[in-house]
PDB file of N, CA and C in Angstrom:
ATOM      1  N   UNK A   1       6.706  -5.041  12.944  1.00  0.00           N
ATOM      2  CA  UNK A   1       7.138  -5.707  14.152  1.00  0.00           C
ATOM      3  C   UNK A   1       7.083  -7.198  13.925  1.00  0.00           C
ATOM      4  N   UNK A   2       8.045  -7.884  14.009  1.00  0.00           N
ATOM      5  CA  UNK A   2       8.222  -9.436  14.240  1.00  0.00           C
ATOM      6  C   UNK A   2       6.913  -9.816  15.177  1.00  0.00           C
ATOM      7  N   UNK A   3       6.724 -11.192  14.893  1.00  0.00           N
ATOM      8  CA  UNK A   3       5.590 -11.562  15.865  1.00  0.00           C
ATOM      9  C   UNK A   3       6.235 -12.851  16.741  1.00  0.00           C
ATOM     10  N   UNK A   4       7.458 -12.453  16.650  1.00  0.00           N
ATOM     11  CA  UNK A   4       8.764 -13.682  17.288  1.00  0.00           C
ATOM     12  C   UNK A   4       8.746 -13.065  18.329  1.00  0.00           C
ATOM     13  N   UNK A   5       9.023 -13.699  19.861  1.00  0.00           N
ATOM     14  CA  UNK A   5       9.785 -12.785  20.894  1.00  0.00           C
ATOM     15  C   UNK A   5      11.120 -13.622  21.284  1.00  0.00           C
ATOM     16  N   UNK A   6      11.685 -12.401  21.317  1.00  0.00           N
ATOM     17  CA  UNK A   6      13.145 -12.592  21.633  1.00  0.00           C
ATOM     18  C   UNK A   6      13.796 -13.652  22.869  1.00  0.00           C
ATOM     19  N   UNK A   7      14.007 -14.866  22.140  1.00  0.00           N
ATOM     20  CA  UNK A   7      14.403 -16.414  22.891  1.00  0.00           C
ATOM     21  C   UNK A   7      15.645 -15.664  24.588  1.00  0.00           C
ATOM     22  N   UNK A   8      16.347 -14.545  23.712  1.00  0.00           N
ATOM     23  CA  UNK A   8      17.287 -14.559  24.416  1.00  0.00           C
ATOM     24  C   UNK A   8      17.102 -13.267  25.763  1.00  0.00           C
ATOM     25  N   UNK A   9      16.036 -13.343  25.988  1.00  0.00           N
ATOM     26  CA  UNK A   9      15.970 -12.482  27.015  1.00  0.00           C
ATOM     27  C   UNK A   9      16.041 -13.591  28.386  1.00  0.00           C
ATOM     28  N   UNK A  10      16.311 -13.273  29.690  1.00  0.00           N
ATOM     29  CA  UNK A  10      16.364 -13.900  30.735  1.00  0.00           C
ATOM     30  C   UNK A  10      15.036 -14.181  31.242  1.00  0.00           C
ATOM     31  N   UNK A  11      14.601 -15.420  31.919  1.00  0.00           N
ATOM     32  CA  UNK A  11      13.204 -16.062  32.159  1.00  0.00           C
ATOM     33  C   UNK A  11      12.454 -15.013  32.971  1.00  0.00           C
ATOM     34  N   UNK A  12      13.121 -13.714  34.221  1.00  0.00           N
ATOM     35  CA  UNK A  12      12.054 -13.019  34.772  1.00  0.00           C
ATOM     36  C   UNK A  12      12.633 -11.670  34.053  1.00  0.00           C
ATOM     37  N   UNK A  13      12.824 -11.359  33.034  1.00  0.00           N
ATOM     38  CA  UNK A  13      12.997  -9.734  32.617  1.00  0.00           C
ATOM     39  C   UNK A  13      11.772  -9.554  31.552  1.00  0.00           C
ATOM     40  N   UNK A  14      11.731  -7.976  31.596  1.00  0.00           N
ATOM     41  CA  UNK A  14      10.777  -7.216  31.118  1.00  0.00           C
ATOM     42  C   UNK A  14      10.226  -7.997  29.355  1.00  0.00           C
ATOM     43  N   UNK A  15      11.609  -8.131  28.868  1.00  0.00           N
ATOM     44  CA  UNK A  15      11.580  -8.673  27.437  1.00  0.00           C
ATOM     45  C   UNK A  15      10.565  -9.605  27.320  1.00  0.00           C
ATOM     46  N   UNK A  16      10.510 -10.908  28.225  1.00  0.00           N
ATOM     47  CA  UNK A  16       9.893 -12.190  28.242  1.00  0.00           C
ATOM     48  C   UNK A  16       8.601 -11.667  28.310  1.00  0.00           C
ATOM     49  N   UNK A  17       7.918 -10.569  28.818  1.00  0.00           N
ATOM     50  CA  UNK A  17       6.418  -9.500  28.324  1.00  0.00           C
ATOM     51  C   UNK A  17       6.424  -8.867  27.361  1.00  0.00           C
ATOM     52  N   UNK A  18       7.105  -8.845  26.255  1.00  0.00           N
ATOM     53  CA  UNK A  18       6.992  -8.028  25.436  1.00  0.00           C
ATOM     54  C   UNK A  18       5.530  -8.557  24.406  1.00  0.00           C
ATOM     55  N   UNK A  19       4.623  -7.859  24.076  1.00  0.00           N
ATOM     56  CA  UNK A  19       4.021  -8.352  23.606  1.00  0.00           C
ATOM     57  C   UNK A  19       3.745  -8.472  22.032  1.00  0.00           C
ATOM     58  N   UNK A  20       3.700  -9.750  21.403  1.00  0.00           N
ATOM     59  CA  UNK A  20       4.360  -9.950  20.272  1.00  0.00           C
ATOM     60  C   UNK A  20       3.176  -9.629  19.263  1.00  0.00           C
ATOM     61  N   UNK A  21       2.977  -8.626  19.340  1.00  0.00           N
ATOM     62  CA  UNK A  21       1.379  -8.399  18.150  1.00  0.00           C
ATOM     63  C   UNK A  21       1.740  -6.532  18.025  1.00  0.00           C
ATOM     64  N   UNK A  22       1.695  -6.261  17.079  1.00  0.00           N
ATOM     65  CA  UNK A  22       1.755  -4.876  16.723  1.00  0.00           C
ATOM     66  C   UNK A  22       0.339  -3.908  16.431  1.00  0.00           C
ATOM     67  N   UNK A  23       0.341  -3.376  17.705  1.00  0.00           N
ATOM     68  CA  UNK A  23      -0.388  -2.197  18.260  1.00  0.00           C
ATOM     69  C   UNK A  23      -0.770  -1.167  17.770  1.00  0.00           C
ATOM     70  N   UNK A  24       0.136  -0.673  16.388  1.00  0.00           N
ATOM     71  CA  UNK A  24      -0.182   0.632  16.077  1.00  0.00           C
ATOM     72  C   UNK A  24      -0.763   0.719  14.618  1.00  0.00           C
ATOM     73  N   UNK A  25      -1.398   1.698  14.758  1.00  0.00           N
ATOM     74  CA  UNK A  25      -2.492   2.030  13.064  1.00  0.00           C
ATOM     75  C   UNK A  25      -2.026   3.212  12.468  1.00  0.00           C
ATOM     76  N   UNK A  26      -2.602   3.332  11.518  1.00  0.00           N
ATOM     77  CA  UNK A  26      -2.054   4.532  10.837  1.00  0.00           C
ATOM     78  C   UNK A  26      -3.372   5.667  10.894  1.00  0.00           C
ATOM     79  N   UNK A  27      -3.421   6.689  11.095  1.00  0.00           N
ATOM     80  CA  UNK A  27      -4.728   7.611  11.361  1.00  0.00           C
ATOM     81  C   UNK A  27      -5.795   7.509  10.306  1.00  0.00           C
ATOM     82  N   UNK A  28      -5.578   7.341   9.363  1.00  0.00           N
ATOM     83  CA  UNK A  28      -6.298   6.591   7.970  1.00  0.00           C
ATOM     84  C   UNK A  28      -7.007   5.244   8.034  1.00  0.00           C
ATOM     85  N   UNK A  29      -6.534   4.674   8.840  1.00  0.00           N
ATOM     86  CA  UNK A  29      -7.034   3.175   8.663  1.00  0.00           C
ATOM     87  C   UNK A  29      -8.637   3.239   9.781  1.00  0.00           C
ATOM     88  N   UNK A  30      -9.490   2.110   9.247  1.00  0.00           N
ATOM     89  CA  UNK A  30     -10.549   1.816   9.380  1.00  0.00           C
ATOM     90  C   UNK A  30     -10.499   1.404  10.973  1.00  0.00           C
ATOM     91  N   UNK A  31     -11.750   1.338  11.448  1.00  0.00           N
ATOM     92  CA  UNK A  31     -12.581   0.368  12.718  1.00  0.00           C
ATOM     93  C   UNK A  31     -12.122  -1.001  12.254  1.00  0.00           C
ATOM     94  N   UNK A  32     -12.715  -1.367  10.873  1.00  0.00           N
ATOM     95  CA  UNK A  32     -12.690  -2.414  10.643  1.00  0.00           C
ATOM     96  C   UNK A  32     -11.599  -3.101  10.376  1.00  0.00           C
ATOM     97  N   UNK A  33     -10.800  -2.174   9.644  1.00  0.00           N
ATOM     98  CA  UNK A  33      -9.355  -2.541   9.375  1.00  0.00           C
ATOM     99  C   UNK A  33      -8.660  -3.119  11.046  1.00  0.00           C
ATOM    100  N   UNK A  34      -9.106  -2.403  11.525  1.00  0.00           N
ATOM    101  CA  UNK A  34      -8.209  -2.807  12.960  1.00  0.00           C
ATOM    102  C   UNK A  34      -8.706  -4.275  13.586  1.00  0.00           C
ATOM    103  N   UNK A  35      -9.989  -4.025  13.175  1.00  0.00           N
ATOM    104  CA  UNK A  35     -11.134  -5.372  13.694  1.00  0.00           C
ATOM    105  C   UNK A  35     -10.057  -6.782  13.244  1.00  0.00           C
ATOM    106  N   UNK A  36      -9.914  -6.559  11.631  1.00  0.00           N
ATOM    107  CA  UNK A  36      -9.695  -7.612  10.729  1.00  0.00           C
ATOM    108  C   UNK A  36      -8.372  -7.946  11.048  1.00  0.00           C
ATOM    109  N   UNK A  37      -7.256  -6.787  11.439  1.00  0.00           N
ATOM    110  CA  UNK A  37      -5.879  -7.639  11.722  1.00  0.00           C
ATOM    111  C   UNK A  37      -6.036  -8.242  13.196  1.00  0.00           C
ATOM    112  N   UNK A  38      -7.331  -7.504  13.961  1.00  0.00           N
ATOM    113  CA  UNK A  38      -7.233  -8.297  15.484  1.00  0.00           C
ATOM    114  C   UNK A  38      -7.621  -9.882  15.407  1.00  0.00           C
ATOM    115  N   UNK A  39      -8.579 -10.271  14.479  1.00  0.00           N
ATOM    116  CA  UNK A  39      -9.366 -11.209  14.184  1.00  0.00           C
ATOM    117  C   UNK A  39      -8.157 -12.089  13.655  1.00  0.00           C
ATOM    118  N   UNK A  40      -7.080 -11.612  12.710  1.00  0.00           N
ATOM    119  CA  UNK A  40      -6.100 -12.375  12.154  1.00  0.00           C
ATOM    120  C   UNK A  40      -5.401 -13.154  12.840  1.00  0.00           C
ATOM    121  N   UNK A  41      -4.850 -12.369  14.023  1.00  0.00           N
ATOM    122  CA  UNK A  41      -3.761 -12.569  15.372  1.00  0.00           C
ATOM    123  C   UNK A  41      -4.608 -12.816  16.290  1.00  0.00           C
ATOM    124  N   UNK A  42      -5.920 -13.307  16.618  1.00  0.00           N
ATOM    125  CA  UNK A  42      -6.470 -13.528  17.689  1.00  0.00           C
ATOM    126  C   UNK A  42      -5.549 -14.667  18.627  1.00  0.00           C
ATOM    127  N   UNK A  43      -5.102 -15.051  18.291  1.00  0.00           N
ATOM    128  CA  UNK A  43      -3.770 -15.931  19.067  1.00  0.00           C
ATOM    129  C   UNK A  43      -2.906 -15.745  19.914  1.00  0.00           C
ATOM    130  N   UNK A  44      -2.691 -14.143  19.213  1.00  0.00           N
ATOM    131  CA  UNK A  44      -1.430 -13.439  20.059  1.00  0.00           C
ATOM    132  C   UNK A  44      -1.872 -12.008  20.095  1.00  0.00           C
ATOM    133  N   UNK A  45      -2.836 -11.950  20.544  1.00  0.00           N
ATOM    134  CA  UNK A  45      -3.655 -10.465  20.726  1.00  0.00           C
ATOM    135  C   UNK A  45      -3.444 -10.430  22.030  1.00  0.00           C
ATOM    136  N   UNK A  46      -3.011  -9.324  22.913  1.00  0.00           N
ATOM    137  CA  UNK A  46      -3.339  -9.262  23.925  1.00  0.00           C
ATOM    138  C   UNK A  46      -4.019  -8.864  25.285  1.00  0.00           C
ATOM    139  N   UNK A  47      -4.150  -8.831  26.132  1.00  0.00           N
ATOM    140  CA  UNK A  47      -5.153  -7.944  26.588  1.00  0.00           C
ATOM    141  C   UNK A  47      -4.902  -6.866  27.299  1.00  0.00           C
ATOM    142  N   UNK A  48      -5.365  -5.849  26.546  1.00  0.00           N
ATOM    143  CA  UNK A  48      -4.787  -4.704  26.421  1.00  0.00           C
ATOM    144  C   UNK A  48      -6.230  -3.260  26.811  1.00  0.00           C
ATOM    145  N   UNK A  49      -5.935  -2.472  26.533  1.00  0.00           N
ATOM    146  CA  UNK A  49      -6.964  -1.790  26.623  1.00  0.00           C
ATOM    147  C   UNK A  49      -6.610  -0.678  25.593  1.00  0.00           C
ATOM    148  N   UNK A  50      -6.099  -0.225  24.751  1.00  0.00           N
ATOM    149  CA  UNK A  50      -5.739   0.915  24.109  1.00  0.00           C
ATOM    150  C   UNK A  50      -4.615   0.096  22.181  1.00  0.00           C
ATOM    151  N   UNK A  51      -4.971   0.765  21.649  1.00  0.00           N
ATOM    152  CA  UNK A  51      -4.324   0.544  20.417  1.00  0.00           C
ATOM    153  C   UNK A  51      -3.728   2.111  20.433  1.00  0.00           C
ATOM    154  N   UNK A  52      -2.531   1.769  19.285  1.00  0.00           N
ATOM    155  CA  UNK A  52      -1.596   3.265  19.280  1.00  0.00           C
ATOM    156  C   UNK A  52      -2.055   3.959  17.895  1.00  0.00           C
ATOM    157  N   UNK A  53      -2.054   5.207  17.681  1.00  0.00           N
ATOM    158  CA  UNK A  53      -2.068   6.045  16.029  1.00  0.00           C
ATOM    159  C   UNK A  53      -1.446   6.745  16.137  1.00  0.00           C
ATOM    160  N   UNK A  54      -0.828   6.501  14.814  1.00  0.00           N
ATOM    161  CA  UNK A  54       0.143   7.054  14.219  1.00  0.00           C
ATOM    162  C   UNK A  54       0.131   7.790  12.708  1.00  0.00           C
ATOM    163  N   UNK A  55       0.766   9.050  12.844  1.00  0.00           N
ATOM    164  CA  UNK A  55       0.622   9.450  11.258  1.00  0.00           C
ATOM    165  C   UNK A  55       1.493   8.705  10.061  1.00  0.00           C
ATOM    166  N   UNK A  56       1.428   9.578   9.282  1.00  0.00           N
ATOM    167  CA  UNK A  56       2.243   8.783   8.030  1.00  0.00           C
ATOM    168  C   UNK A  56       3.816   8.727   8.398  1.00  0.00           C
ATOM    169  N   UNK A  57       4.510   9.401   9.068  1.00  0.00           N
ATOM    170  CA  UNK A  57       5.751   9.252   9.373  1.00  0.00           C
ATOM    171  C   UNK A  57       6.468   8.469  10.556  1.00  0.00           C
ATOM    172  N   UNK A  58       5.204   7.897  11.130  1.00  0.00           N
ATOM    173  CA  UNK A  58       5.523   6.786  12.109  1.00  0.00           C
ATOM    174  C   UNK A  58       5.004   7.513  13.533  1.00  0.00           C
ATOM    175  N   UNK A  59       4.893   8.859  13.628  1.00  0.00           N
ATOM    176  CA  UNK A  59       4.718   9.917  15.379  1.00  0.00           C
ATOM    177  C   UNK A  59       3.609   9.744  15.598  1.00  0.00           C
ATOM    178  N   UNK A  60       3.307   9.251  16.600  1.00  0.00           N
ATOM    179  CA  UNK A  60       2.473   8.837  17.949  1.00  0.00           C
ATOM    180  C   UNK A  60       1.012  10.304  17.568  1.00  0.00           C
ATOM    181  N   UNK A  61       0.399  10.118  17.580  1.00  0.00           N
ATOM    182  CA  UNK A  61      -1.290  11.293  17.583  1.00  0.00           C
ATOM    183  C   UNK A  61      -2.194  10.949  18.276  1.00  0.00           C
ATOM    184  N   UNK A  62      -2.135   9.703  19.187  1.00  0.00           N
ATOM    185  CA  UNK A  62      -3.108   9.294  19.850  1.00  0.00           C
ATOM    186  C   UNK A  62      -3.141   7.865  20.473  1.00  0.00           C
ATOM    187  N   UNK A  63      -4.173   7.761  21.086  1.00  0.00           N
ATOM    188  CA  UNK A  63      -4.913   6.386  21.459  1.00  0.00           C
ATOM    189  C   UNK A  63      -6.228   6.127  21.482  1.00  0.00           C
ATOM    190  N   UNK A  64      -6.385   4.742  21.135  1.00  0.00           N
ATOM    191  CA  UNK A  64      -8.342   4.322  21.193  1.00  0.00           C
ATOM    192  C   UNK A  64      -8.472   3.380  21.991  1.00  0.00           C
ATOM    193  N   UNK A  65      -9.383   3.813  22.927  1.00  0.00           N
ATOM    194  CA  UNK A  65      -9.693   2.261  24.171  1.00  0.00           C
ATOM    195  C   UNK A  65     -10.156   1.296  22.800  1.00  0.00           C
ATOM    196  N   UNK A  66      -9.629   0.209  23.477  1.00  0.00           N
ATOM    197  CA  UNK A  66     -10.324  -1.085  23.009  1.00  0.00           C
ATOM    198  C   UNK A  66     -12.020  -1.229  22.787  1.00  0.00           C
ATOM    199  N   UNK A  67     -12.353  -1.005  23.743  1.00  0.00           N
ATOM    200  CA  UNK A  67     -13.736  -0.613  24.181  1.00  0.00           C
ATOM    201  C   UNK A  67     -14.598   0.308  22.687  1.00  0.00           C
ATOM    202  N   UNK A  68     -13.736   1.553  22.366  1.00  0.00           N
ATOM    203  CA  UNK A  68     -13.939   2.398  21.237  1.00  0.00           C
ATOM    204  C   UNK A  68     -14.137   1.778  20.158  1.00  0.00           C
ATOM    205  N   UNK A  69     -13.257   0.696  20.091  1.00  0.00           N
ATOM    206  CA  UNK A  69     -13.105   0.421  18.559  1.00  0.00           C
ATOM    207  C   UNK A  69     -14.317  -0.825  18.438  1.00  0.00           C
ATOM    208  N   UNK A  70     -14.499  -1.635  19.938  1.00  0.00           N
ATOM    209  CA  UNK A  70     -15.764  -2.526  19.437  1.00  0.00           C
ATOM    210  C   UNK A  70     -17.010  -1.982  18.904  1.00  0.00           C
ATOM    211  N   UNK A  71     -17.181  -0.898  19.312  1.00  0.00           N
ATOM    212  CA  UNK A  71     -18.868  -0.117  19.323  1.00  0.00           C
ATOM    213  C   UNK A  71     -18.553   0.995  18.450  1.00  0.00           C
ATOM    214  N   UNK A  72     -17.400   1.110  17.070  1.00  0.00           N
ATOM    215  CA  UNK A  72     -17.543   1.939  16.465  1.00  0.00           C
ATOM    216  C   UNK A  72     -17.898   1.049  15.149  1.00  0.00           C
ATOM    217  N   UNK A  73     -18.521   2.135  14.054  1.00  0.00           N
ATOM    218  CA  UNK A  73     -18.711   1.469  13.132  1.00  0.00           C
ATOM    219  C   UNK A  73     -17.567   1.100  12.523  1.00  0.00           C
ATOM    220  N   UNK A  74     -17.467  -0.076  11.541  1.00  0.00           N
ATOM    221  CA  UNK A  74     -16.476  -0.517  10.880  1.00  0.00           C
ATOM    222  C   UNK A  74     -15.438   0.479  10.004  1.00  0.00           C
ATOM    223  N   UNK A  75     -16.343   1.635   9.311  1.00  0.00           N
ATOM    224  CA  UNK A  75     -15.463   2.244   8.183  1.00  0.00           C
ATOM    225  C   UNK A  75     -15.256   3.364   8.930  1.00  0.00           C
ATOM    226  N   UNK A  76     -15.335   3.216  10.628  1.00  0.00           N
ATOM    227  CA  UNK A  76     -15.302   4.487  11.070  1.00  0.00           C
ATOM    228  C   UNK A  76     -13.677   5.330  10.838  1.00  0.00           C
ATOM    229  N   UNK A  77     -12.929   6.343  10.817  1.00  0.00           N
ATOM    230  CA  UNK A  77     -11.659   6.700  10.733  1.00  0.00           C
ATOM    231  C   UNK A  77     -11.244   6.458  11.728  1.00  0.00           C
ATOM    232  N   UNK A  78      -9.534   6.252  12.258  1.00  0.00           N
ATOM    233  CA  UNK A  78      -8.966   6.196  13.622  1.00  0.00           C
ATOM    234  C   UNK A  78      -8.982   7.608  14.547  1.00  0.00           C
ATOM    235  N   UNK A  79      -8.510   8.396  13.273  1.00  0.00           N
ATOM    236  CA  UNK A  79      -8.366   9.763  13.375  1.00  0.00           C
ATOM    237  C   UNK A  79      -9.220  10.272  14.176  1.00  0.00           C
ATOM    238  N   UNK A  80     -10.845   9.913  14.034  1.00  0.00           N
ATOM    239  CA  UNK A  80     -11.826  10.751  14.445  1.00  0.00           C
ATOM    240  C   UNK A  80     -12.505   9.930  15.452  1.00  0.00           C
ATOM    241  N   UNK A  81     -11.642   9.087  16.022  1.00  0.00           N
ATOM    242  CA  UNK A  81     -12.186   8.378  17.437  1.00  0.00           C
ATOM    243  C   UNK A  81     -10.700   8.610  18.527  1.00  0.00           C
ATOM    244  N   UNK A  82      -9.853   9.348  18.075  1.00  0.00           N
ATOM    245  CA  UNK A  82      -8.374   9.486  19.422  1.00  0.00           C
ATOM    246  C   UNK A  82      -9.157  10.276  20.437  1.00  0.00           C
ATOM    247  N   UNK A  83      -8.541   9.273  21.247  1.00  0.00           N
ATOM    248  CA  UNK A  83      -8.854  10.192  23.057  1.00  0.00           C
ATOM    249  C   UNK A  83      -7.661  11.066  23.131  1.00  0.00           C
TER     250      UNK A  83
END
């Protein structure tokens, strides 16, 4: 996902919310891993309550409160924290 948002949307449409930070993990990836790209983009992180997982082919398997991922351990799996 671009971390650009789209100039050409109109000043009150949905687009002008789009939020420009990419949300989704792969079911493999770490606590920490997620920690470290949030920490990267802390700029354009937003406030959110849920991150997305996804398998290897891109399909949706879940979600983790925000909340989950502060108070899990770092090398924890994504996999084994989906609500």
């Amino acid at each position: 996902m671009d971390n650009q948002i789209d100039k050409s949307y109109s000043p009150h449409s949905i687009g002008k919310h789009i939020v420009p930070f990419e949300l989704v993990f792969k079911k493999k990836d770490t606590v920490g891993h997620v920690l470290s790209k949030i920490r990267s983009e802390e700029k354009s992180w937003p406030n959110v309550e849920h991150i997305f997982v996804v398998d290897s082919e891109g399909k949706f398997i879940g979600a983790v409160e925000f909340e989950t991922i502060l108070i899990s351990k770092g090398g924890e799996i994504l996999e084994n924290v989906i609500i």
